[in-house]
N, C-alpha and C. Protein backbone atom coordinates (compact mmCIF):
# COMPACT_ATOMS: atom_id res chain seq x y z
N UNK A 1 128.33 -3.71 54.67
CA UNK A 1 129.34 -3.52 55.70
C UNK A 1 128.63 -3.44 57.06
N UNK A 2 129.46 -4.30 58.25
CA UNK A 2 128.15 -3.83 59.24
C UNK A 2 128.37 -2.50 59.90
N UNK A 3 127.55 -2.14 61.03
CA UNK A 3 127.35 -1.31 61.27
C UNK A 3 128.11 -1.02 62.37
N UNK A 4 128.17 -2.32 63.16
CA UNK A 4 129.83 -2.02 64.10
C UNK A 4 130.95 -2.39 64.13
N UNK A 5 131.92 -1.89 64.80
CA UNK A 5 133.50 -1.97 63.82
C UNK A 5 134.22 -2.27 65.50
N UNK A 6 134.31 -3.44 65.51
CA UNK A 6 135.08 -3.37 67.19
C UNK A 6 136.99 -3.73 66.87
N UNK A 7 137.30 -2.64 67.74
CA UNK A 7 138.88 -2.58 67.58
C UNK A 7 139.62 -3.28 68.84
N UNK A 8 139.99 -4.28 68.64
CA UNK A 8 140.94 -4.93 69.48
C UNK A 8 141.84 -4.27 70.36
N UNK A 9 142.04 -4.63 71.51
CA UNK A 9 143.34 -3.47 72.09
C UNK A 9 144.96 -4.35 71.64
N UNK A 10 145.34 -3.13 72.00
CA UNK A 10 147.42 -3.72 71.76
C UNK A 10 147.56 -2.99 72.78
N UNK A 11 148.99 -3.32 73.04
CA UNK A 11 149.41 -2.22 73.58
C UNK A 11 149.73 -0.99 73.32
N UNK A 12 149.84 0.29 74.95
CA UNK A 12 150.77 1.25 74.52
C UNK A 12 151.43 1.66 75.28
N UNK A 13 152.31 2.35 75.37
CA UNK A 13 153.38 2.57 76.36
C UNK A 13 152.98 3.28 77.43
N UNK A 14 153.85 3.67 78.79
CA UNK A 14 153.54 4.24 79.92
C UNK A 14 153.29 5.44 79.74
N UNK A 15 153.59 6.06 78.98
CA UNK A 15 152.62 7.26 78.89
C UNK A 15 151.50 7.38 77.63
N UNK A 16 151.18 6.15 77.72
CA UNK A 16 149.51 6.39 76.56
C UNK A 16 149.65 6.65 75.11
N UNK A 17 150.90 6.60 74.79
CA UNK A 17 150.64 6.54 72.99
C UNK A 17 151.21 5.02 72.56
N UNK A 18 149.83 5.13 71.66
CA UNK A 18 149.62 3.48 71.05
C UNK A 18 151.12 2.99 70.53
N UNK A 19 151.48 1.80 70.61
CA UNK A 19 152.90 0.98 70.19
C UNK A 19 152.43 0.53 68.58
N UNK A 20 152.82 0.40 67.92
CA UNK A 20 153.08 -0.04 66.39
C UNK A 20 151.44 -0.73 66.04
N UNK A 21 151.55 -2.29 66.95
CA UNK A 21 150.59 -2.72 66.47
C UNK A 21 148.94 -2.15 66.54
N UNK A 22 148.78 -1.45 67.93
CA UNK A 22 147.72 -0.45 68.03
C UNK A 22 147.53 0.27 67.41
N UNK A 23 148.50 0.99 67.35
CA UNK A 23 148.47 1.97 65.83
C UNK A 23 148.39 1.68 64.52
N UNK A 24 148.41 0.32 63.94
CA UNK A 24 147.91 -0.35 62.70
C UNK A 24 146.72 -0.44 62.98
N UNK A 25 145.71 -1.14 64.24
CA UNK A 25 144.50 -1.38 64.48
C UNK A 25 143.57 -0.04 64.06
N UNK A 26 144.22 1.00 65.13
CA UNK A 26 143.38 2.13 64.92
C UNK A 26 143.52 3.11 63.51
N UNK A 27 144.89 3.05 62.34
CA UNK A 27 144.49 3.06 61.14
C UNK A 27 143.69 2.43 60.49
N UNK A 28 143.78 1.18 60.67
CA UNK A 28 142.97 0.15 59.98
C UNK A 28 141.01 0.53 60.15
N UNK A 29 141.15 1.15 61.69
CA UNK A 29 139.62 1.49 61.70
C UNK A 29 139.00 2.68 61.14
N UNK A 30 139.71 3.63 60.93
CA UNK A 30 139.99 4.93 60.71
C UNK A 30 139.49 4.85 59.20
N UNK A 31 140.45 3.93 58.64
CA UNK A 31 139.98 3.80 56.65
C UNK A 31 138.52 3.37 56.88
N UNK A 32 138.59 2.29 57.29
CA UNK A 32 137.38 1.62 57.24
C UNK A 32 136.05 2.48 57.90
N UNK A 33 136.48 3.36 58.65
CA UNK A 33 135.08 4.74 58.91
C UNK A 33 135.28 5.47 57.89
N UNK A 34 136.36 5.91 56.99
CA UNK A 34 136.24 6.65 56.44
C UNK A 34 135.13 6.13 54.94
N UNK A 35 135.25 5.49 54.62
CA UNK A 35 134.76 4.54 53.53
C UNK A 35 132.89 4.40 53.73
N UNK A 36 133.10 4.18 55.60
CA UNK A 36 131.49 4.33 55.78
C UNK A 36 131.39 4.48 56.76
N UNK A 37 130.86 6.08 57.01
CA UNK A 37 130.73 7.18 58.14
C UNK A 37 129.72 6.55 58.75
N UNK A 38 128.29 5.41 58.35
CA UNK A 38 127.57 4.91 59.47
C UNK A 38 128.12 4.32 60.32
N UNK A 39 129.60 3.53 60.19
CA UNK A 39 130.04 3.04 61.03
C UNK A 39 130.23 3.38 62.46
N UNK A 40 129.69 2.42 63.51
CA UNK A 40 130.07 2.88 65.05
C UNK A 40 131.03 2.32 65.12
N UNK A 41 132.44 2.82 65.99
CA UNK A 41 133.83 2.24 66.58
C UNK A 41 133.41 1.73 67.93
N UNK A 42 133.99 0.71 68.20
CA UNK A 42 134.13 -0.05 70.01
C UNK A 42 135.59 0.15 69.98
N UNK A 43 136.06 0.73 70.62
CA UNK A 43 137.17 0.34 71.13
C UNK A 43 137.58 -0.55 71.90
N UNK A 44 138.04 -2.15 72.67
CA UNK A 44 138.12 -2.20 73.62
C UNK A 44 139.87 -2.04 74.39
N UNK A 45 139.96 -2.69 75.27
CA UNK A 45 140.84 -2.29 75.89
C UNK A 45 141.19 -2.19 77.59
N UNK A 46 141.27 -2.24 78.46
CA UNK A 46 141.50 -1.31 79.69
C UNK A 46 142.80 -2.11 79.68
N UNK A 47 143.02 -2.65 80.96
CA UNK A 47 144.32 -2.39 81.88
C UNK A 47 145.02 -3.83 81.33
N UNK A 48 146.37 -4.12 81.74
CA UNK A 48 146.93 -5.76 81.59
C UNK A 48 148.49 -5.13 81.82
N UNK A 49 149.09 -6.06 82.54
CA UNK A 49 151.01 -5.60 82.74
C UNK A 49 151.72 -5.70 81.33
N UNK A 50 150.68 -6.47 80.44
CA UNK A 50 151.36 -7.14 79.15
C UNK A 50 150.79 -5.67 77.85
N UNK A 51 150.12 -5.13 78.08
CA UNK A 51 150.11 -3.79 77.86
C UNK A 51 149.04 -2.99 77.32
N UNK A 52 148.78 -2.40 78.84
CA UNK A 52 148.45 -1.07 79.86
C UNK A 52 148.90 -0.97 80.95
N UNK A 53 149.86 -0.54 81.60
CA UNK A 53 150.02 -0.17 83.09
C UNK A 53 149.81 1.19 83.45
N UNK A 54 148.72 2.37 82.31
CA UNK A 54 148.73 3.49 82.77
C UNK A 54 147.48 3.55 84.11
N UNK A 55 146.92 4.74 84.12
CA UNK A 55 145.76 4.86 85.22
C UNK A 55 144.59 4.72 84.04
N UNK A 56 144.33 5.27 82.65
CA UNK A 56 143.69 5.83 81.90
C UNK A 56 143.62 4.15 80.68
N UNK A 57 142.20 3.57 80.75
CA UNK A 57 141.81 2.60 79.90
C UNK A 57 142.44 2.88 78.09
N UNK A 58 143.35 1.50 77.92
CA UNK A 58 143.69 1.26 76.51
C UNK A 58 142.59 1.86 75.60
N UNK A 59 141.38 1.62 75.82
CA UNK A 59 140.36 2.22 74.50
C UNK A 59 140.20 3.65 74.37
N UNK A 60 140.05 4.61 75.57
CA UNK A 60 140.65 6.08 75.65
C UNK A 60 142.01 6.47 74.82
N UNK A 61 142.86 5.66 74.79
CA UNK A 61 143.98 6.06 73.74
C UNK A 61 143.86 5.74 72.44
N UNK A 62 143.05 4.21 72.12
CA UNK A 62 142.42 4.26 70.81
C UNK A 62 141.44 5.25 70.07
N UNK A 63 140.76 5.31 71.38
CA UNK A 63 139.65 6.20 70.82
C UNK A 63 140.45 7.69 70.68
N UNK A 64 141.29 8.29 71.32
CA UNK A 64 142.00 9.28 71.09
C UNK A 64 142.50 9.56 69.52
N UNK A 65 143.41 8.63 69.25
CA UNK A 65 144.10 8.20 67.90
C UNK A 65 142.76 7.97 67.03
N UNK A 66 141.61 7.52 66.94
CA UNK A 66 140.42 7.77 66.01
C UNK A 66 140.22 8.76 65.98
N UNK A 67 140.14 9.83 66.74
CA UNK A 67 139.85 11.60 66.73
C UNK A 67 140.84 11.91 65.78
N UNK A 68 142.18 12.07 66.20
CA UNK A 68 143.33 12.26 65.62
C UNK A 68 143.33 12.04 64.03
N UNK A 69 142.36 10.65 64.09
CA UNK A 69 142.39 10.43 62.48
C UNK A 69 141.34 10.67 61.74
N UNK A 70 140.78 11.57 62.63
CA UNK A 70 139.31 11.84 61.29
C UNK A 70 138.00 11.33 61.58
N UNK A 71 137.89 10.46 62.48
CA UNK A 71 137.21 9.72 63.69
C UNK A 71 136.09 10.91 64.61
N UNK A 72 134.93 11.27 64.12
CA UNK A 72 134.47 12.23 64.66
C UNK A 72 134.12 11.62 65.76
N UNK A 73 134.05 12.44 67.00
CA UNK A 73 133.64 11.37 68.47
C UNK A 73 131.93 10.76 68.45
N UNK A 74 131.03 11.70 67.63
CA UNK A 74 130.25 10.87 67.81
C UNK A 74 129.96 9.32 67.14
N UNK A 75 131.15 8.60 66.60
CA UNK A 75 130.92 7.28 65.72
C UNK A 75 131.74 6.77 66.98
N UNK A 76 132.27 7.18 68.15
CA UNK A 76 132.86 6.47 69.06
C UNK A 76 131.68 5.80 70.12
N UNK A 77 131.38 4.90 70.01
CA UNK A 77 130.68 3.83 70.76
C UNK A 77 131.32 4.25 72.67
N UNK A 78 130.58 4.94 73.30
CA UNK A 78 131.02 4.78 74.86
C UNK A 78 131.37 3.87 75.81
N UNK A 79 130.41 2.77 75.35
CA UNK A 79 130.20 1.77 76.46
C UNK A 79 131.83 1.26 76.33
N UNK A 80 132.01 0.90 78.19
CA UNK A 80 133.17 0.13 78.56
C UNK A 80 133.34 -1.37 77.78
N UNK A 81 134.30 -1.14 77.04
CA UNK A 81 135.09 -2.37 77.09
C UNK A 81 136.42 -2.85 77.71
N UNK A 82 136.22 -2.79 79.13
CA UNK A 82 137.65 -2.70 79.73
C UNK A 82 138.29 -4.28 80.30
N UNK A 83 138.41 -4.66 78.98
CA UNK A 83 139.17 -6.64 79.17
C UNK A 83 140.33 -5.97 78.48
N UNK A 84 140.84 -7.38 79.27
CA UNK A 84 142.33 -7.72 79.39
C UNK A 84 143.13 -8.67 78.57
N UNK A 85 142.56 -9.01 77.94
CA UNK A 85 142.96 -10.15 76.44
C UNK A 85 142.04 -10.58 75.42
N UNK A 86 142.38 -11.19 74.39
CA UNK A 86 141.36 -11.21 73.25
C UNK A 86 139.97 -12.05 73.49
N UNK A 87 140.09 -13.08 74.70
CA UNK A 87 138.77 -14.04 75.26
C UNK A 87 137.86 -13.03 75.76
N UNK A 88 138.70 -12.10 76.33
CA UNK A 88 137.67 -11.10 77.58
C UNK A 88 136.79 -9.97 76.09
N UNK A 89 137.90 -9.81 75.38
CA UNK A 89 137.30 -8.55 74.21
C UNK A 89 136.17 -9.24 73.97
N UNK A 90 136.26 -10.65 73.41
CA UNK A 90 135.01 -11.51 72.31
C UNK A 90 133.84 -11.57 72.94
N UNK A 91 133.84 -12.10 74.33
CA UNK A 91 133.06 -12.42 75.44
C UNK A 91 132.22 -10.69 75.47
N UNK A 92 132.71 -9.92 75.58
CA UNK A 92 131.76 -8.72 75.61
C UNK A 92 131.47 -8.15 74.53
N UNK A 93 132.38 -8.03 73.35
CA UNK A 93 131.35 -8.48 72.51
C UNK A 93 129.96 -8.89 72.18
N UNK A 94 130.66 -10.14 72.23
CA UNK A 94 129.17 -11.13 72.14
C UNK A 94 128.02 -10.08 73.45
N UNK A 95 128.58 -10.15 73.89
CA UNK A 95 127.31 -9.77 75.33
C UNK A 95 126.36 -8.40 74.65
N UNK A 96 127.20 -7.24 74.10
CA UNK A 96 127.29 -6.54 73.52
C UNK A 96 126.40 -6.34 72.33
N UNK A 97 126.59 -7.62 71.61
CA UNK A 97 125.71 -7.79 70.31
C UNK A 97 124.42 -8.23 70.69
N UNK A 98 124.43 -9.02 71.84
CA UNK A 98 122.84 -10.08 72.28
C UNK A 98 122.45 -8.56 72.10
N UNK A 99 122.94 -7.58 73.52
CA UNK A 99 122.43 -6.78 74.03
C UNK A 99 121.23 -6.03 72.24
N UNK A 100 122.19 -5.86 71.72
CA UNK A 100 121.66 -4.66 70.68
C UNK A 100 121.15 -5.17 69.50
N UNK A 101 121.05 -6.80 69.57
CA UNK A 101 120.56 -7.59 68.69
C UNK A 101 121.31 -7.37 67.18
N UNK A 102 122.75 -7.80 67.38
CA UNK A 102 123.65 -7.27 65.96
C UNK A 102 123.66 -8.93 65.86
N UNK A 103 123.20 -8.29 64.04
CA UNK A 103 123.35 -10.42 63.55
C UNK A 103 124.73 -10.42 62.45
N UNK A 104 125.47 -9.17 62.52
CA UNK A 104 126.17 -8.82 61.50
C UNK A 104 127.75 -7.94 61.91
N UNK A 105 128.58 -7.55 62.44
CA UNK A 105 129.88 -6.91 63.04
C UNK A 105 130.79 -7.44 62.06
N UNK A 106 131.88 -6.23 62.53
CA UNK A 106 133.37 -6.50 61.86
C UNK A 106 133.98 -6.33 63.34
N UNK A 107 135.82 -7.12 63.22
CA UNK A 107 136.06 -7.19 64.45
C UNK A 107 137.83 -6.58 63.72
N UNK A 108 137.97 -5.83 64.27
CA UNK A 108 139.87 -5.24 63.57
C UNK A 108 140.66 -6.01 64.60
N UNK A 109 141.84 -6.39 64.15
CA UNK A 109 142.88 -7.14 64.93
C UNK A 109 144.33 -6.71 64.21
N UNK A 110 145.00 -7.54 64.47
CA UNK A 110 145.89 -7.72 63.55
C UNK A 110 146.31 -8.67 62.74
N UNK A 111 147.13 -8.52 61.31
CA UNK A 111 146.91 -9.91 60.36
C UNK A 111 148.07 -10.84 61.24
N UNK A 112 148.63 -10.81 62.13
CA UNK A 112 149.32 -12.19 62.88
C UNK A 112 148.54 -12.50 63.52
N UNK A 113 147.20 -11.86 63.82
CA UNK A 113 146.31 -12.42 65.34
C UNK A 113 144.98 -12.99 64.60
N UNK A 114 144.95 -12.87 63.17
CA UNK A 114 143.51 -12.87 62.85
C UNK A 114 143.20 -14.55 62.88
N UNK A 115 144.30 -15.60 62.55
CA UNK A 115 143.54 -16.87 62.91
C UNK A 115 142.83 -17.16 64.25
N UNK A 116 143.73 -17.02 65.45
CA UNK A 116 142.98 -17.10 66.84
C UNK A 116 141.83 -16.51 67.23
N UNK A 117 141.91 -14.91 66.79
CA UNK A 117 140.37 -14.25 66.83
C UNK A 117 139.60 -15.00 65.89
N UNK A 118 139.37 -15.45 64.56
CA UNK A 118 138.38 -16.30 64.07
C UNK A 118 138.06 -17.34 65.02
N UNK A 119 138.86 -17.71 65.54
CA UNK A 119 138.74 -19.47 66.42
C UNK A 119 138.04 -19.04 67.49
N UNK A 120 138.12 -17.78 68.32
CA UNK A 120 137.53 -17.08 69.35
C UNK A 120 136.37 -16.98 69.30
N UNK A 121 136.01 -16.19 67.89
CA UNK A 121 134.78 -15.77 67.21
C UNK A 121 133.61 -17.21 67.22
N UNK A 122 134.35 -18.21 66.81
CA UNK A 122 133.48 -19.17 66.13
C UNK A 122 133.09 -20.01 67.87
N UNK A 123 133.59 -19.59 68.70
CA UNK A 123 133.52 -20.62 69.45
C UNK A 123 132.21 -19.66 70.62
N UNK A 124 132.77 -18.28 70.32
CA UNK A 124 131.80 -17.13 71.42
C UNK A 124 131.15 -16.61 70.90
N UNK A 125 130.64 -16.32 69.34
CA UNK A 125 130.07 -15.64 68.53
C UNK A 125 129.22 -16.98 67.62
N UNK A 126 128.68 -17.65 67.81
CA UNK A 126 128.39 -18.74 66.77
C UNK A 126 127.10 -18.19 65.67
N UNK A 127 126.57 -17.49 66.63
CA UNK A 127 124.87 -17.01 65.85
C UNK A 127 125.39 -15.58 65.43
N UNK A 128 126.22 -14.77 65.57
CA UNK A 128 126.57 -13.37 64.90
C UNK A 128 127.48 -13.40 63.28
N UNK A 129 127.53 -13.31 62.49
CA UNK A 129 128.17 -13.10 61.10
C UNK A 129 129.27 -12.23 61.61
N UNK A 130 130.35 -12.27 61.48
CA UNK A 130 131.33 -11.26 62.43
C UNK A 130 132.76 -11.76 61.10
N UNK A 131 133.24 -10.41 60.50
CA UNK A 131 134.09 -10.44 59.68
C UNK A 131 135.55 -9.79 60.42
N UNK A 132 136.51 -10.15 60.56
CA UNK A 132 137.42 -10.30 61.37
C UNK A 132 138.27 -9.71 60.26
N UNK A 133 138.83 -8.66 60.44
CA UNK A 133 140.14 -7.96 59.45
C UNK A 133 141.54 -7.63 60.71
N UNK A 134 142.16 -7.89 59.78
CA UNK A 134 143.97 -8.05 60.08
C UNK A 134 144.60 -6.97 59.28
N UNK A 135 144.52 -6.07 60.45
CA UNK A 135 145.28 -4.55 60.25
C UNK A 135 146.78 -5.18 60.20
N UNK A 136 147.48 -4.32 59.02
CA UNK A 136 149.02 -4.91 58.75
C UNK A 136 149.45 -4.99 59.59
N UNK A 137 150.32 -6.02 60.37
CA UNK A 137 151.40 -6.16 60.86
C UNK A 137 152.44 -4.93 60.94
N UNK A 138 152.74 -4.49 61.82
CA UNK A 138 154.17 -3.61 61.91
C UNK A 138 155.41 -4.28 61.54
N UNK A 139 155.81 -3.41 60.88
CA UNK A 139 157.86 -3.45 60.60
C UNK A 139 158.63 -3.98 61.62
N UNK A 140 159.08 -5.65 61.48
CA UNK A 140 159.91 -6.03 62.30
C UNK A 140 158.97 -6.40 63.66
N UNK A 141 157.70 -7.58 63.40
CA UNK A 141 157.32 -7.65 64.12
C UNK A 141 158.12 -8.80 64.88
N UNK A 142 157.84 -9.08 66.14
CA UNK A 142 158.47 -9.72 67.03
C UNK A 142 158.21 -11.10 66.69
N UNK A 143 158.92 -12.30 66.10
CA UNK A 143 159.04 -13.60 65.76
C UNK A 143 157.83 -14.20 66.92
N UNK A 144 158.14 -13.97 68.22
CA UNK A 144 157.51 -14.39 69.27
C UNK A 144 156.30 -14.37 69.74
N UNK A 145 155.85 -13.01 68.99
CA UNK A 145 154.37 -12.88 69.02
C UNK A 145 153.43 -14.20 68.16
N UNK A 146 154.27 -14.28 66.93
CA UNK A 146 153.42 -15.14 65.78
C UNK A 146 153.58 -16.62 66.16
N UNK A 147 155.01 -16.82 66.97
CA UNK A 147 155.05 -18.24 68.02
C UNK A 147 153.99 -18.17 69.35
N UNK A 148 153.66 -17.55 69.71
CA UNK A 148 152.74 -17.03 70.61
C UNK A 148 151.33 -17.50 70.20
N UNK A 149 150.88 -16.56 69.52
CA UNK A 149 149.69 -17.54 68.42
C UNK A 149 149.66 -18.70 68.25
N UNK A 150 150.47 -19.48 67.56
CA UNK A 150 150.42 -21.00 67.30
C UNK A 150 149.97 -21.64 68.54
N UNK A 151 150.71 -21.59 69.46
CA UNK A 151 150.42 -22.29 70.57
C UNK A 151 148.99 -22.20 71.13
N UNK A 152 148.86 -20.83 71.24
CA UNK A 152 147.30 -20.36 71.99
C UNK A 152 146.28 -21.31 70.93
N UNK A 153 146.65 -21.42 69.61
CA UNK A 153 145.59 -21.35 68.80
C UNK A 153 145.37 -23.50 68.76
N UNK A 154 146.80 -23.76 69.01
CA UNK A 154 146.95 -25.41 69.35
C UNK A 154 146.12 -25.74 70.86
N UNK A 155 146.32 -24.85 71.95
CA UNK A 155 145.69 -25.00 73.29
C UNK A 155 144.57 -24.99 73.00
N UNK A 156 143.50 -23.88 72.02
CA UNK A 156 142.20 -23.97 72.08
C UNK A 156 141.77 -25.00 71.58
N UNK A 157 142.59 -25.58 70.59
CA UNK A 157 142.35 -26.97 69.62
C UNK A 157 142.25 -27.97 70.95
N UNK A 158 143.10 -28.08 71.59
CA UNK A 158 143.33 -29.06 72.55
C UNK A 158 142.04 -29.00 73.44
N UNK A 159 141.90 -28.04 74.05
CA UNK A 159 140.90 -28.13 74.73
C UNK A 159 139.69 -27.85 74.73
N UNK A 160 139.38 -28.11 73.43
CA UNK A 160 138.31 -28.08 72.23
C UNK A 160 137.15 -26.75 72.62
N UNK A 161 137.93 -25.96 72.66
CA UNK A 161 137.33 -24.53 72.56
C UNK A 161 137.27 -23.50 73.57
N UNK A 162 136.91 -22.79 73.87
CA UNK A 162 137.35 -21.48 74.65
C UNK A 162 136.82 -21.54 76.37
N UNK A 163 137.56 -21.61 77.07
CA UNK A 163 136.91 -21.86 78.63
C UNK A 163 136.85 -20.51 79.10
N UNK A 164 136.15 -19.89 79.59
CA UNK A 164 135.62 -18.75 80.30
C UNK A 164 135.27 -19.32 82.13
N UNK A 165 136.43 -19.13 82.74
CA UNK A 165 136.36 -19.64 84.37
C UNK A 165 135.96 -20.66 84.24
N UNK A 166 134.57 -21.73 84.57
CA UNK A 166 134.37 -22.91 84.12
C UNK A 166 133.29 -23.18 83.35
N UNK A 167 133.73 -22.60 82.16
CA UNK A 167 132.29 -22.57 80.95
C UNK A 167 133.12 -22.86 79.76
N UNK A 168 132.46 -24.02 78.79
CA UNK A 168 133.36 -24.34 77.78
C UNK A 168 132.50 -23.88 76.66
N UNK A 169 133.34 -22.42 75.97
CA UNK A 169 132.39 -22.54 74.63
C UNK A 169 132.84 -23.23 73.36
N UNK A 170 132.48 -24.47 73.45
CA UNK A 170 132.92 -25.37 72.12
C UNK A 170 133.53 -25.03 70.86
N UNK A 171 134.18 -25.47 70.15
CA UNK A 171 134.94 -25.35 68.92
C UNK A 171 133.08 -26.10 68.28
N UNK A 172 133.68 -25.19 67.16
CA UNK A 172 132.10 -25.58 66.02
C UNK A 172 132.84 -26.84 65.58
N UNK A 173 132.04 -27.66 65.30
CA UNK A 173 133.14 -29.09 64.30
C UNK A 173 133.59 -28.91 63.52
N UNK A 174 133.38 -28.20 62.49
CA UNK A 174 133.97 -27.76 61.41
C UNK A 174 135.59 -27.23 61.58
N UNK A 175 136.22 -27.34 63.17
CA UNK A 175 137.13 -26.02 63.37
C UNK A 175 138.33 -27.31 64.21
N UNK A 176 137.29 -28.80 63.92
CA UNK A 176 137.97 -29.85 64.94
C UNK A 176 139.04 -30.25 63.48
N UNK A 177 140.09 -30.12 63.94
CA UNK A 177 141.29 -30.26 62.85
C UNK A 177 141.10 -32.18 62.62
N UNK A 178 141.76 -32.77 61.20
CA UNK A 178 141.43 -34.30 61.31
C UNK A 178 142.27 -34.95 62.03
């Protein structure tokens, strides 16, 4: 199992408690420390209108809800991860892993988001082993979210892999549909 466990942000509401799907993420990380206490948590997270509009960074409320669950603070990883969508999470990441020389991570999401984060992964992560788990879905998730996906995940196809301002990190071939 590796040794770091990075948790995707979701949203949460205006006053800071996690919405459904966050709160699957941060169970989902919670088992998975419990199972193996070497584990370090990343939270990432900070600000986005699409959801955080508090003063106080999305990963502070994750990381909150890991306490809450058994999550002793010292397996909470400090360093800022304060992006604003799943390109910005991967991207520091990756930066993240050069930094500490990880050839091995798990990445928590959710199971409607986990194809695009693989496609993310493979395109910003190529030299890291990075196992990508899909915390359940919430009750009555929103049709629109999982239409949401398709598209993002057809755009990266289209524009054959992940652009970062004007930097293209390629789709591996293996990922070029026939």
């Amino acid at each position: 199992m590796p040794n770091y466990l990075f948790v995707l942000g979701a949203p949460n509401d205006a006053f800071g408690a996690l919405l459904p799907i966050a709160r699957k993420r941060a169970e989902a990380a919670a088992a998975r420390y419990h199972l193996d206490p070497n584990l370090k948590i990343v939270a990432t997270g900070g600000f986005g209108a699409h959801f955080n509009t508090t003063a106080t960074p999305h990963r502070d409320y994750v990381n909150d809800a890991l306490v809450r669950l058994g999550v002793p603070p010292a397996a909470l990883e400090q360093e800022g991860f304060f992006s604003g969508n799943t390109v910005e999470d991967i991207v520091q990441i990756a930066e993240f892993a050069k930094r500490r020389e990880l050839s091995r991570i798990a990445v928590i999401t959710s199971a409607f988001h986990v194809a695009r984060c693989q496609l993310i992964v493979a395109c910003v992560l190529p030299a890291v082993e990075v196992d990508v788990v899909g915390a359940e879905n919430p009750l009555g998730l929103d049709p629109a979210l999982v239409e949401h996906e398709r598209v993002a995940i057809a755009r990266l196809r289209s524009q054959g892999g992940v652009t970062v301002g004007d930097y293209l990190y390629p789709l591996p071939v293996h990922h070029f549909a026939p």
